[in-house]
C-alpha atoms as a PDB file:
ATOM      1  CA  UNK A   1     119.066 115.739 108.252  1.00  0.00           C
ATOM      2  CA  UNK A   2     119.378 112.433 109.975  1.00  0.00           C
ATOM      3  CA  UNK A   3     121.792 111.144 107.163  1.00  0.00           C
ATOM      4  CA  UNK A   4     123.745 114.014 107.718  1.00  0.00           C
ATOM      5  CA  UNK A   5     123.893 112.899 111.238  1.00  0.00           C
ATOM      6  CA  UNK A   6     123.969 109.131 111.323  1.00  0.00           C
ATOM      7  CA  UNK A   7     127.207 109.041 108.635  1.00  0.00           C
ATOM      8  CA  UNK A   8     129.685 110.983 111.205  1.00  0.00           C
ATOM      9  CA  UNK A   9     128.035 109.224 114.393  1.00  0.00           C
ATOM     10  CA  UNK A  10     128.367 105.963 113.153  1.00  0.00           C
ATOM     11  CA  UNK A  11     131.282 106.046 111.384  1.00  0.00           C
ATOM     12  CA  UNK A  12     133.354 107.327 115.037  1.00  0.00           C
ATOM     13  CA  UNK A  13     131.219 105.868 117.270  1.00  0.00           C
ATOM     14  CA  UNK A  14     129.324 102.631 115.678  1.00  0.00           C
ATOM     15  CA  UNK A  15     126.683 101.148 116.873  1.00  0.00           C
ATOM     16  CA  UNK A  16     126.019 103.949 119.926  1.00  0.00           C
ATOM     17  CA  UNK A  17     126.249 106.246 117.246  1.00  0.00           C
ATOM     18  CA  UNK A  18     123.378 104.514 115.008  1.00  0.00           C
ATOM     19  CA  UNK A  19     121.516 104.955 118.139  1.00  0.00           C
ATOM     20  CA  UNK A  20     122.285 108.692 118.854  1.00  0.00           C
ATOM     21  CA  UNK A  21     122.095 109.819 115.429  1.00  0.00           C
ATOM     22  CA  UNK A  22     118.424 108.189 115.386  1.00  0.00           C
ATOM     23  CA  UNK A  23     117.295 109.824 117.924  1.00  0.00           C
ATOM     24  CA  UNK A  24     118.925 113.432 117.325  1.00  0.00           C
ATOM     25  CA  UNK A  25     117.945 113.636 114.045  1.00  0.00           C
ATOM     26  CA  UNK A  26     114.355 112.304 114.755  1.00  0.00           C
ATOM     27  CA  UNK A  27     114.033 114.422 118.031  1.00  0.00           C
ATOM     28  CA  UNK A  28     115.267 117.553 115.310  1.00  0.00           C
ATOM     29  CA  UNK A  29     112.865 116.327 112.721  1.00  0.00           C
ATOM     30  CA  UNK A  30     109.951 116.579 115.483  1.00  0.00           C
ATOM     31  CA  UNK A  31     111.131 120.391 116.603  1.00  0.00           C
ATOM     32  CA  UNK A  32     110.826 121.435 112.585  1.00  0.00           C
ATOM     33  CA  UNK A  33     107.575 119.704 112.149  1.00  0.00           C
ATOM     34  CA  UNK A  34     105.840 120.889 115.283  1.00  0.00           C
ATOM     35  CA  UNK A  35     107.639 125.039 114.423  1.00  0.00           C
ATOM     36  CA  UNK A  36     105.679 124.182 110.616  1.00  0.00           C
ATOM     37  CA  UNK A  37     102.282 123.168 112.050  1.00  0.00           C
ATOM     38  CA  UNK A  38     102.096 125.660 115.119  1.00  0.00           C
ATOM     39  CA  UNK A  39     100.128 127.996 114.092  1.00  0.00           C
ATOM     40  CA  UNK A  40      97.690 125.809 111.687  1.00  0.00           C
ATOM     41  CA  UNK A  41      96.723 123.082 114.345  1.00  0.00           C
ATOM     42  CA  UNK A  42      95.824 123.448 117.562  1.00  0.00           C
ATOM     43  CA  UNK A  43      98.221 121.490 119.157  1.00  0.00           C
ATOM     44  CA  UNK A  44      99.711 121.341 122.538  1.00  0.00           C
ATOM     45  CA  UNK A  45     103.204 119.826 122.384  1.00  0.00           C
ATOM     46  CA  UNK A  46     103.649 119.210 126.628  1.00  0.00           C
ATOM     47  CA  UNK A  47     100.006 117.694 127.071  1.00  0.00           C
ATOM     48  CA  UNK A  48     101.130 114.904 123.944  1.00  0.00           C
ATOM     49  CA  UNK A  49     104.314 114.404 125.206  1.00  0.00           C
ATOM     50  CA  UNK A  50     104.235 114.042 129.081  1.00  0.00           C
ATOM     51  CA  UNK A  51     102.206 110.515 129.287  1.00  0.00           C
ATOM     52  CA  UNK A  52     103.724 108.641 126.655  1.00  0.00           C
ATOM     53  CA  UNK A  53     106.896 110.199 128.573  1.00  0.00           C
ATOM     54  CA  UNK A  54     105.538 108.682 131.932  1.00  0.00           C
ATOM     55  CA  UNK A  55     104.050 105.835 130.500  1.00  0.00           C
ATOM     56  CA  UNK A  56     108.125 104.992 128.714  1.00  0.00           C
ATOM     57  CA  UNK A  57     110.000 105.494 131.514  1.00  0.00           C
ATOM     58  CA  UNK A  58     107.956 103.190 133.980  1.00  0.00           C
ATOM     59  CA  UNK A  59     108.264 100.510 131.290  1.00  0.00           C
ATOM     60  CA  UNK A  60     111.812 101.079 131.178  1.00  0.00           C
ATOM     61  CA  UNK A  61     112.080 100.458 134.686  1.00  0.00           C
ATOM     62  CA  UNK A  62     110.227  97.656 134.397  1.00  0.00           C
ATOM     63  CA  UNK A  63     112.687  96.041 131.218  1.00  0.00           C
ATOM     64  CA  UNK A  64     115.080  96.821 133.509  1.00  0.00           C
ATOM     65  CA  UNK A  65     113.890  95.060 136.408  1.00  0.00           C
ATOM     66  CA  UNK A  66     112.774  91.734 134.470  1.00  0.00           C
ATOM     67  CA  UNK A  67     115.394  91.722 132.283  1.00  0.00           C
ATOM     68  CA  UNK A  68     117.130  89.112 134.585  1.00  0.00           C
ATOM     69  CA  UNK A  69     114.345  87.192 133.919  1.00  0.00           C
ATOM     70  CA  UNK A  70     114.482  86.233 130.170  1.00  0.00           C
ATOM     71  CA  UNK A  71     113.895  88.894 127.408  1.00  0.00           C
ATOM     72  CA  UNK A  72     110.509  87.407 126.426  1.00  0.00           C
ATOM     73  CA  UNK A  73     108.824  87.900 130.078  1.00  0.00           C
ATOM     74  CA  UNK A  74     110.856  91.379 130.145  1.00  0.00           C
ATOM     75  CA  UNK A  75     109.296  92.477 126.809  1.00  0.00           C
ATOM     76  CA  UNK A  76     105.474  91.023 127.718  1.00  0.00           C
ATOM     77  CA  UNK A  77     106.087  93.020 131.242  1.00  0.00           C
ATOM     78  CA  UNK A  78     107.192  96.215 129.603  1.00  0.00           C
ATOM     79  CA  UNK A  79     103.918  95.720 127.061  1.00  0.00           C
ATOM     80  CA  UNK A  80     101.846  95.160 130.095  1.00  0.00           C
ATOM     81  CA  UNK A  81     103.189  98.178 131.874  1.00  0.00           C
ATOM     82  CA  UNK A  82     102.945 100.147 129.592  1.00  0.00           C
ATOM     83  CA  UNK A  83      99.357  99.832 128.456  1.00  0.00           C
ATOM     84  CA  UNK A  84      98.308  99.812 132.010  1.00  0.00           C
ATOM     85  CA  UNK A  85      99.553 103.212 132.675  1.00  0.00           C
ATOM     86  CA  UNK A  86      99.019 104.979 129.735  1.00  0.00           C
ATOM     87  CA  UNK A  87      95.181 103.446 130.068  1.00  0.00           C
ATOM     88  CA  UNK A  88      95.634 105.290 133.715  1.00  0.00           C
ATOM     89  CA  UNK A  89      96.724 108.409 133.142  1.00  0.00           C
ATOM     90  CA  UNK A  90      93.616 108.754 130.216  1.00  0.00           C
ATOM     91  CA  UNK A  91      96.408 108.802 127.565  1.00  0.00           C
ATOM     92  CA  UNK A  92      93.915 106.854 125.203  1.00  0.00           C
ATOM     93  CA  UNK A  93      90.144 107.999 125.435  1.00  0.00           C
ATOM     94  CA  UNK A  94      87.045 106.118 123.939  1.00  0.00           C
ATOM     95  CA  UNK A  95      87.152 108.575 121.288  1.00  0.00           C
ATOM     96  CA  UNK A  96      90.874 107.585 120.157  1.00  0.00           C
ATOM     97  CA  UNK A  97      89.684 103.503 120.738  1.00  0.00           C
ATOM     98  CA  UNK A  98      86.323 104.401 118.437  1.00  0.00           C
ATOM     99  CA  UNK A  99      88.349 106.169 115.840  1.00  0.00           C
ATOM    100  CA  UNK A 100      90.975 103.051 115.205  1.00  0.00           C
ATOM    101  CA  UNK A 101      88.636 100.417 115.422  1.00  0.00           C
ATOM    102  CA  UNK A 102      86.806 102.479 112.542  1.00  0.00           C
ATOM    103  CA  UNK A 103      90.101 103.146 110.442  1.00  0.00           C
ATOM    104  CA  UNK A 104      91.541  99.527 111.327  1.00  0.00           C
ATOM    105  CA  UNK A 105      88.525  97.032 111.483  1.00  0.00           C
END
């Protein structure tokens, strides 16, 4: 499905194409997926979505802001951001912190 939609995009439209086609594809990829598991998981698509949302478009706004700056103190303030607010808003619990230190150390 992405294929399909990358080849056209970035053949007419090149590198903003690679981009949109990306995202399209991944964004239709995620619709199928989440349709497929529904009914099986108990999942609830706005609560996942809405602080990683927040969380993205704060550190946008901050890339944006620094970006004047130099790209490395833009990229370590969009990090910073980022992890600050999602932290904030509960996006990662102790539980979620327990379970990768147990998969990861």
């Amino acid at each position: 499905m992405t294929a399909a939609l990358l080849l056209p995009l970035v053949y007419y439209k090149s590198g903003w194409g690679a981009s949109a086609g990306m995202a399209l594809g991944e964004f239709l990829m995620m619709i199928l997926l989440y349709r497929e598991i529904n009914g099986r998981i108990p999942f609830q698509l706005m609560a996942a979505v809405l602080k990683p949302l927040g969380a993205s478009l704060l550190m946008g706004m901050c890339v944006l802001v620094t970006l004047p700056a130099g790209l490395f103190l833009s990229v370590a303030a969009g990090m910073i951001v980022y992890a600050g607010v999602i932290s904030l808003m509960n996006g990662v619990t102790r539980e979620d912190i327990v379970f990768l230190k147990g998969r990861f150390l």
